[in-house]
Protein backbone atom coordinates (compact mmCIF):
# COMPACT_ATOMS: atom_id res chain seq x y z
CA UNK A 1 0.00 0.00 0.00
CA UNK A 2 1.32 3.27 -1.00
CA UNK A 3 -1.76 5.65 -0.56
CA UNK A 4 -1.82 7.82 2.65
CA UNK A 5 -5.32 7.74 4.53
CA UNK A 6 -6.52 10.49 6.89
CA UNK A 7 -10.20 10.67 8.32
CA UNK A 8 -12.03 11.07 11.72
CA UNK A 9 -13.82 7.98 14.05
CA UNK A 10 -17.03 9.01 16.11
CA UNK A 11 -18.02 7.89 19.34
CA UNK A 12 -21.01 8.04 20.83
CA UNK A 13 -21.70 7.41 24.85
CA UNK A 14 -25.17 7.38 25.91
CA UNK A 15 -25.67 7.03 29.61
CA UNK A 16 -22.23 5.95 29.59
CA UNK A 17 -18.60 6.54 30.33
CA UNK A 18 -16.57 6.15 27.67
CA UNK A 19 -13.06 7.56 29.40
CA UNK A 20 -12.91 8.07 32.90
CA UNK A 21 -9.83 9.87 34.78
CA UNK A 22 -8.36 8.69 37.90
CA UNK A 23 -11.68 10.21 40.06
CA UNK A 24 -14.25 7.96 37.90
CA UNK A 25 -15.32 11.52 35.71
CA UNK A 26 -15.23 12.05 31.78
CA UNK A 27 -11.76 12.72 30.92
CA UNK A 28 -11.66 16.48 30.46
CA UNK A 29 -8.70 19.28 29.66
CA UNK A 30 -8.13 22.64 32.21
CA UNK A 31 -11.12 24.12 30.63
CA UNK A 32 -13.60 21.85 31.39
CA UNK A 33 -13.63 20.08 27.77
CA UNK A 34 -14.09 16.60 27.65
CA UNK A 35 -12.05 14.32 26.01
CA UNK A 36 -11.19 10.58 25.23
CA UNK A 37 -7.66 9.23 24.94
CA UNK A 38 -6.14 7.50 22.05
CA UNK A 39 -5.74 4.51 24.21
CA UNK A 40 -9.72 4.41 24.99
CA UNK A 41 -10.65 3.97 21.04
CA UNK A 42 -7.09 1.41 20.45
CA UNK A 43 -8.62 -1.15 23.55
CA UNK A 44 -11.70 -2.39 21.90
CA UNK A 45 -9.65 -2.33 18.88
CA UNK A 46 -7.15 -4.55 20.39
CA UNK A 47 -9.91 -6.38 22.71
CA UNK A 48 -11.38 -7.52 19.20
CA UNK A 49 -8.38 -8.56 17.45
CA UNK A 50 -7.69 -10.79 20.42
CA UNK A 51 -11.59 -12.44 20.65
CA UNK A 52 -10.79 -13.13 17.26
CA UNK A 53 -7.62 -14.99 17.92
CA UNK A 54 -5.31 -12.76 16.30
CA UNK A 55 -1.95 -11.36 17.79
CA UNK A 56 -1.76 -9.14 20.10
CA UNK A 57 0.93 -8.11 22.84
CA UNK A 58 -0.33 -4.69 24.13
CA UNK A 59 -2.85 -5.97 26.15
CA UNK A 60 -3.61 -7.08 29.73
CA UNK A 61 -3.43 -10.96 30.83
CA UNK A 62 -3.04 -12.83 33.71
CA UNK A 63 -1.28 -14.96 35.75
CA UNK A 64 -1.12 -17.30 38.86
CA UNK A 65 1.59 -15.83 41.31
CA UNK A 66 2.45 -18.28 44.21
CA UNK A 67 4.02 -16.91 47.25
CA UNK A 68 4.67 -19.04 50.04
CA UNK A 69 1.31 -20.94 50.33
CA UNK A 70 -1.03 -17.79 49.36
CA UNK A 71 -1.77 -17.73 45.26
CA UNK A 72 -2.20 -14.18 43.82
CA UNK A 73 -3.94 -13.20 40.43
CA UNK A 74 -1.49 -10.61 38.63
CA UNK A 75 -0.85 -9.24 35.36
CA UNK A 76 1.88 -10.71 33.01
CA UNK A 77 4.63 -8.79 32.32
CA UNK A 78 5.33 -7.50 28.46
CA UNK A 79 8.90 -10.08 28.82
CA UNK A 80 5.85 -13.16 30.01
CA UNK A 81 3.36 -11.96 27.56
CA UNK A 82 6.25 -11.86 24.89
CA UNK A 83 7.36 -15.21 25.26
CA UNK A 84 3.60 -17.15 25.53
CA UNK A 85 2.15 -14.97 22.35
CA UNK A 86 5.10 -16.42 20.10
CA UNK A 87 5.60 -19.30 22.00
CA UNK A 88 9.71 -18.59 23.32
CA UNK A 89 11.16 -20.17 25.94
CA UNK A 90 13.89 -17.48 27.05
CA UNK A 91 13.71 -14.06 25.07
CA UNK A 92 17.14 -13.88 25.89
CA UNK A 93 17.85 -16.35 23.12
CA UNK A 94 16.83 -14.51 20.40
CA UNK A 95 18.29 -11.97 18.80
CA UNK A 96 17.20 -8.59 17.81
CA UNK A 97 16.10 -9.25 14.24
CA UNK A 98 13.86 -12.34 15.16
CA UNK A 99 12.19 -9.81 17.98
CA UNK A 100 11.35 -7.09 14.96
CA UNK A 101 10.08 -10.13 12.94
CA UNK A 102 7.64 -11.18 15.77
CA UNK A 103 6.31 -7.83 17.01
CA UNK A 104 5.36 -7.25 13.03
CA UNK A 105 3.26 -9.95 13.45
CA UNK A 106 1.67 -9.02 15.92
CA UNK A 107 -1.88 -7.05 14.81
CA UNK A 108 -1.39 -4.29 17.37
CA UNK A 109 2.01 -3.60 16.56
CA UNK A 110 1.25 -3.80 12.90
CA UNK A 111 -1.08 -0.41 12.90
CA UNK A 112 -0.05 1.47 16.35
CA UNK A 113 3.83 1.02 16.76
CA UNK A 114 5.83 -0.58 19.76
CA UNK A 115 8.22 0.75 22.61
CA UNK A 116 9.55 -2.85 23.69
CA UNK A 117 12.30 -2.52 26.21
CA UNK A 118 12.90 -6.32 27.22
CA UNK A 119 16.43 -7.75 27.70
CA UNK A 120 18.47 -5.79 26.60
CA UNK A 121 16.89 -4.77 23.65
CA UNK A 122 15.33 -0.86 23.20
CA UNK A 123 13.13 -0.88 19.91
CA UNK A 124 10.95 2.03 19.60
CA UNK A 125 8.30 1.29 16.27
CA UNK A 126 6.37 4.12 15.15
CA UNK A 127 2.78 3.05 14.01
CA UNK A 128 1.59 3.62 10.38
CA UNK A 129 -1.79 4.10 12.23
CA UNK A 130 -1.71 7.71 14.26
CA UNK A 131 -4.85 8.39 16.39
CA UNK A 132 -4.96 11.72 17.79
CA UNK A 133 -7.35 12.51 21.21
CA UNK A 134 -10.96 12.80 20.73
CA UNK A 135 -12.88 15.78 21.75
CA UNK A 136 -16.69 15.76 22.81
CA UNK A 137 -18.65 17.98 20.34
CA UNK A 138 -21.99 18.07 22.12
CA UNK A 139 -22.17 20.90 24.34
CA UNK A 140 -24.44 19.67 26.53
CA UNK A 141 -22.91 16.54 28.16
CA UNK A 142 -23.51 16.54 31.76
CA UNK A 143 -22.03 13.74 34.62
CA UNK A 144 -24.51 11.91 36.19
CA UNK A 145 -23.46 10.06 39.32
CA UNK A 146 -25.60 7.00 40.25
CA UNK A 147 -25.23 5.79 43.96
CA UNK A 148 -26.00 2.46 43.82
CA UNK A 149 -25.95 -0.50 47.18
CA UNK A 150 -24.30 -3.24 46.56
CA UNK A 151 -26.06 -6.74 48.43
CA UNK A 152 -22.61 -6.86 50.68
CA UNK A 153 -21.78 -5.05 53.56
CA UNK A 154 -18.33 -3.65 53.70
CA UNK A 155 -16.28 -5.57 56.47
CA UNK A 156 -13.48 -2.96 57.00
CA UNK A 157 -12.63 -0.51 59.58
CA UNK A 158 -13.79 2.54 57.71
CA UNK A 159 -17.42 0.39 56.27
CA UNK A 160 -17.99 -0.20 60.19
CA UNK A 161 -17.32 3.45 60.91
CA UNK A 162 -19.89 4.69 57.90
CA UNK A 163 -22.50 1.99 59.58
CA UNK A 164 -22.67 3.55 63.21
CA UNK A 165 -22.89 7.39 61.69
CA UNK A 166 -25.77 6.24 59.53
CA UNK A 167 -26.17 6.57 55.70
CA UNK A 168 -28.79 8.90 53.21
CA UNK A 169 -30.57 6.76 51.08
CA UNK A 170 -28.94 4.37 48.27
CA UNK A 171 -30.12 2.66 45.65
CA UNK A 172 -30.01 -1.16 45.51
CA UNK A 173 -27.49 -2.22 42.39
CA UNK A 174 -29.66 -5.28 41.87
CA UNK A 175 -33.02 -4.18 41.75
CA UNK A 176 -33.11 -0.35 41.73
CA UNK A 177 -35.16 0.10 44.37
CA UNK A 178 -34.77 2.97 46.58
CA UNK A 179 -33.43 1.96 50.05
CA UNK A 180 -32.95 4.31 53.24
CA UNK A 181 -32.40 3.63 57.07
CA UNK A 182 -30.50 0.79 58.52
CA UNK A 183 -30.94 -1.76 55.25
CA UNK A 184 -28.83 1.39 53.56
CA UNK A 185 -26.20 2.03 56.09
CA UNK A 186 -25.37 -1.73 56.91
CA UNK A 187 -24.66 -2.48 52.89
CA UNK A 188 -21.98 -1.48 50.71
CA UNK A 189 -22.15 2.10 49.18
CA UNK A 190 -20.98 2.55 45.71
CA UNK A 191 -20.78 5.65 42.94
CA UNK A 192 -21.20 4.96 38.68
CA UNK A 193 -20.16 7.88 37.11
CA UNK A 194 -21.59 8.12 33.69
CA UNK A 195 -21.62 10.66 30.86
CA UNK A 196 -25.83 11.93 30.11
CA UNK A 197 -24.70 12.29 26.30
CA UNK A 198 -21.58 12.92 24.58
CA UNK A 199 -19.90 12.64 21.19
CA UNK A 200 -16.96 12.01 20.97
CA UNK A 201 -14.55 12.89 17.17
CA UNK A 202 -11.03 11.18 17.03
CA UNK A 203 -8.95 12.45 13.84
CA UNK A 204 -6.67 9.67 12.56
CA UNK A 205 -3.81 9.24 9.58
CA UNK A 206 -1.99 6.22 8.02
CA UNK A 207 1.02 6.60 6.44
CA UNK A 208 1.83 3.43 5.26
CA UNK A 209 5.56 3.71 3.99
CA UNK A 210 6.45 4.27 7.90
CA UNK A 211 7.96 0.52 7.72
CA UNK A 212 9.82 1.70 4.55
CA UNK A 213 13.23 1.02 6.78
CA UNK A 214 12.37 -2.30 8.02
CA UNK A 215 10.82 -3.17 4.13
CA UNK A 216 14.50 -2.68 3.44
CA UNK A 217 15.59 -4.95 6.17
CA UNK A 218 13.97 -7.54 5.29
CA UNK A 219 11.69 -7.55 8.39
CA UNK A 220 8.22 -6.89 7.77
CA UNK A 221 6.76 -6.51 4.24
CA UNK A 222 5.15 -3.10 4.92
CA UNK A 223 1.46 -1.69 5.97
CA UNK A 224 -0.64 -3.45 3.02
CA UNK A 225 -4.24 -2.99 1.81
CA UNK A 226 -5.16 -5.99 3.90
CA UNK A 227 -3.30 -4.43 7.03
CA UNK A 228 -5.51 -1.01 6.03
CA UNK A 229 -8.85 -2.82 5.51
CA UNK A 230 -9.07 -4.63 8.78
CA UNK A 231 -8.14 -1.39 10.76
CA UNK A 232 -11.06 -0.40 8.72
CA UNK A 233 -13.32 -2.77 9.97
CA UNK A 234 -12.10 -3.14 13.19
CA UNK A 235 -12.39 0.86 13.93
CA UNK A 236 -16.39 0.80 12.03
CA UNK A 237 -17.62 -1.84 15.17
CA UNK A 238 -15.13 -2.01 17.79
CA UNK A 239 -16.55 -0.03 20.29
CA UNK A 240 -20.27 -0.98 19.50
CA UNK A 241 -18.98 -4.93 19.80
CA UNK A 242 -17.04 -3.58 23.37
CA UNK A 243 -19.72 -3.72 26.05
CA UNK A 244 -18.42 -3.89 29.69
CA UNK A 245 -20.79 -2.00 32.43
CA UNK A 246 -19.49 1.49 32.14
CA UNK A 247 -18.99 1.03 28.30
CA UNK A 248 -22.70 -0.13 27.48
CA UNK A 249 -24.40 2.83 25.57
CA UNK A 250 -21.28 3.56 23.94
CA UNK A 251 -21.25 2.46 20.36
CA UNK A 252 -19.93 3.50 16.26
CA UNK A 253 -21.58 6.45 15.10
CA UNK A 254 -19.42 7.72 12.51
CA UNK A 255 -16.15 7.50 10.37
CA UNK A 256 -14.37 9.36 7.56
CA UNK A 257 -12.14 7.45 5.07
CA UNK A 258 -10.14 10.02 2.39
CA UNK A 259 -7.66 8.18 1.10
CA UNK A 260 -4.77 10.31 -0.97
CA UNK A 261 -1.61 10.00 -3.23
CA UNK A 262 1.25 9.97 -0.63
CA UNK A 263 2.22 13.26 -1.21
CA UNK A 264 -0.74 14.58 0.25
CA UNK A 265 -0.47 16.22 3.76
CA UNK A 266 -4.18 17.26 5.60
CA UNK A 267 -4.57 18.99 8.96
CA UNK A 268 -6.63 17.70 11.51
CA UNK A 269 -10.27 17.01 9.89
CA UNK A 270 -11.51 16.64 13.16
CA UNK A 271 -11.65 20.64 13.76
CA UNK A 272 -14.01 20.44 10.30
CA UNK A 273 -16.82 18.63 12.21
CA UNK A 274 -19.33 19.64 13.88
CA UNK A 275 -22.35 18.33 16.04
CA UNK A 276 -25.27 19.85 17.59
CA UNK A 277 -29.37 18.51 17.54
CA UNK A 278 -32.03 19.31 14.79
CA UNK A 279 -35.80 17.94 15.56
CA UNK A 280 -34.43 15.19 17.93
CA UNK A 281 -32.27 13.86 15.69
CA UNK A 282 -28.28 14.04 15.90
CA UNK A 283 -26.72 16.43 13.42
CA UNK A 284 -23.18 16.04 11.96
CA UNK A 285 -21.99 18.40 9.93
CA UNK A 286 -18.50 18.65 7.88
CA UNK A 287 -17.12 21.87 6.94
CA UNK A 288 -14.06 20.63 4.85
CA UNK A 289 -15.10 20.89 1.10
CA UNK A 290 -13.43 24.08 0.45
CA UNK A 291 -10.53 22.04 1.86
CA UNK A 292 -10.61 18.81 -0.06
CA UNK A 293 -12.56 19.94 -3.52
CA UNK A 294 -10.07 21.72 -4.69
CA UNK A 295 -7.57 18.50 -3.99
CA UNK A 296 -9.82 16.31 -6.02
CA UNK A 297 -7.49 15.35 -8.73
CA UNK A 298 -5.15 14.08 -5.53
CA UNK A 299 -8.52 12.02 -3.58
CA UNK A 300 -8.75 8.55 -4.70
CA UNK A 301 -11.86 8.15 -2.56
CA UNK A 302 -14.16 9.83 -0.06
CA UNK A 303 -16.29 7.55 2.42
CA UNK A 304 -18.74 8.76 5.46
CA UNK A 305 -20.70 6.08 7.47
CA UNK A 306 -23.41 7.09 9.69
CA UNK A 307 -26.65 5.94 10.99
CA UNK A 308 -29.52 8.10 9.39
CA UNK A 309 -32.16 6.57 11.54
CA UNK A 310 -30.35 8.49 14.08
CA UNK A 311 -28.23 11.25 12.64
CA UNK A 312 -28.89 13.94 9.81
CA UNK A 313 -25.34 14.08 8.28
CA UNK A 314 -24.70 17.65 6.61
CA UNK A 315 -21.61 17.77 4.32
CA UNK A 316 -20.16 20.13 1.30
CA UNK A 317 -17.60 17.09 0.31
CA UNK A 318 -18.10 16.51 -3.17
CA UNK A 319 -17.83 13.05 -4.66
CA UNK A 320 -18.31 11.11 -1.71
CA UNK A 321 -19.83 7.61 -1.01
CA UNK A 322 -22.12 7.60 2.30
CA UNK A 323 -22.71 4.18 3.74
CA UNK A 324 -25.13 3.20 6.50
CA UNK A 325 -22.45 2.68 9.56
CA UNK A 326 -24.76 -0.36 10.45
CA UNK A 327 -25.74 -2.22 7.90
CA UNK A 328 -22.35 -1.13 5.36
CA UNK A 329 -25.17 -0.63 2.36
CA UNK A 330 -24.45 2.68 0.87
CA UNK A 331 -26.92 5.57 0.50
C-alpha cells in the first residue's frame, strides 16, 4: 500500500462513560472540555483482534503468582506476555532481528507502533496508524453520578465506621429500588459515574511507507491494503462490539475514510466537524469541502458512514460515497 489515509472515528456514549480519569469523571482538559484518549478507542480495537484470535501483545493478561502458600492473580509482564504470544522459551535467546520479525506480526504492533524494552533490547516502532485525542462535540454533556448499594456489607474498619454514623438513602445495584435507614447504612455504598450524552470525534492518519526502513531490512513486508482494511473494519464496530458496564451505551456512530496519493499532507479534519441537535435527531456536519474539492485530482476516494435513523449528516464534500455505519449498504 502506498496511498496515505486520513479521516475522523465518532463515538457516541449514551448514559455511559466512555473515558474516565483517575476520580471515575469524563476525561476532560483545564477548561472543562471533555475528552477521550487514544488509548480508549485502540482497547476495543485490540480487545477484538484478540476475541478473534489474532496477535496481540499490548494488552492485559493474567497470571497465577504463588508466594509461600497464598496464590495471587497478577498481570503478566510485556517479557511473560512476549514469550507465551510467540511461544519462546527465554527471550534472551533470540536476537534482535527475530524480535522485529515477531512484534510485526503481531496485529497491534502492525497499525499502532511498539516501545519494547525487554532484555536488553530498546526498539521504539512508530505506528503507520496515528490516532490523535478525541474531543466531545456536544455541548451539553452533563455527569450523572448513580449511587447504587451493593447486596454486601463492607467488612473494614472505615465500612464499620460509615455503619454507626448512619447513611442517606442508596439505591439497591440489583433491583433499583430505593433503600434508606438501617438496610442502607449496613450495605456497601458505591458511585457509577456516567456521561448523560456525549460525542466524541477522534482524527486519525496512516502513512503506510512508515515501515519503509524495516521493508529494506527484510523484516516486515510493509502496511498493506489488507493491514488497512481490517483497521477499517475493526475501527467501524469495535466499540459498538465492546460492552463492559461502564462502556454499554457507547457504540460507532461515525467514520471518515479520504484516502490520498502519498504526497498529500491534511490537517486535523476533526476541527471540520461539527455536532449539535435538529428535531431530535443528531446532526453532523462537515465543513471541509473548500478544503478537499479543490484536492480532487489528488482524492482517490471519499467515504462517510453514519446511521440516518439516528443522525442527519450535513456535508459540502463533493464526490463522496455515504454508507449506512450499520448495515455497510451505501446511500
Amino acid at each position: 500500500m502506498e496511498n496515505r489515509v486520513y479521516g475522523v472515528l465518532g463515538i457516541a456514549s449514551i448514559m455511559a462513560n466512555w473515558n474516565a480519569d483517575f476520580s471515575g469523571y469524563p476525561k476532560t482538559i483545564s477548561d472543562g472540555t471533555i475528552f477521550g484518549s487514544d488509548k480508549a478507542l485502540k482497547y476495543p480495537m485490540k480487545k477484538m483482534w484478540d476475541n478473534e484470535g489474532k496477535k496481540v501483545l499490548y494488552i492485559k493478561s493474567l497470571r497465577f503468582e504463588k508466594k509461600k502458600e497464598d496464590t495471587t492473580l497478577v498481570p503478566k509482564s510485556l517479557k511473560e506476555r512476549y514469550q507465551d504470544l510467540f511461544s519462546i522459551d527465554s527471550i534472551e535467546k533470540s536476537n534482535t532481528e527475530e524480535i522485529l520479525k515477531n512484534l510485526f506480526q503481531a496485529v497491534d504492533v502492525k497499525n499502532f507502533g511498539a516501545t519494547f524494552a525487554v532484555a536488553k533490547n530498546n526498539i521504539s516502532i512508530t505506528g503507520a496508524v496515528q490516532i490523535g485525542q478525541g474531543f466531545n462535540k456536544y455541548e451539553g454533556s452533563i455527569a450523572e453520578v448513580q449511587q447504587i448499594l451493593s447486596p454486601f456489607r463492607d467488612e473494614t474498619k472505615d465500612g464499620k465506621e460509615d455503619a454507626k454514623k448512619g447513611s442517606k438513602k442508596a439505591k439497591d445495584m440489583e433491583t433499583g429500588e430505593e433503600l434508606e435507614g438501617d438496610i442502607a447504612k449496613n450495605s456497601t455504598l458505591g458511585n457509577k459515574i456516567v456521561s448523560n450524552e456525549a460525542h466524541y470525534f477522534y482524527p486519525f492518519v496512516i502513512n503506510p511507507i512508515a515501515y519503509k526502513e524495516y521493508v529494506d531490512l527484510n523484516i516486515t513486508e510493509g502496511y498493506t491494503k489488507e493491514d488497512y482494511e481490517n483497521f477499517k473494519r475493526t475501527a467501524l464496530v469495535s466499540a459498538t462490539a465492546y460492552a463492559t458496564n461502564a462502556k454499554e451505551g457507547c457504540e460507532n456512530e461515525f467514520a471518515l475514510f479520504i484516502e490520498t496519493k502519498s504526497d498529500l499532507y491534511l490537517p486535523n479534519l476533526s476541527e471540520y466537524i461539527y455536532f449539535s441537535k435538529e428535531n431530535g435527531k443528531n446532526k453532523i456536519t462537515i465543513s471541509c469541502g473548500s478544503l478537499l474539492n479543490p484536492l480532487k485530482d489528488r482524492i482517490f476516494s471519499i467515504e462517510i458512514y453514519y446511521n440516518p435513523l439516528t443522525t442527519i449528516l450535513d456535508t459540502d464534500i463533493e464526490n463522496t460515497e455515504i454508507y449506512n455505519i450499520v448495515t455497510r449498504e451505501k446511500i
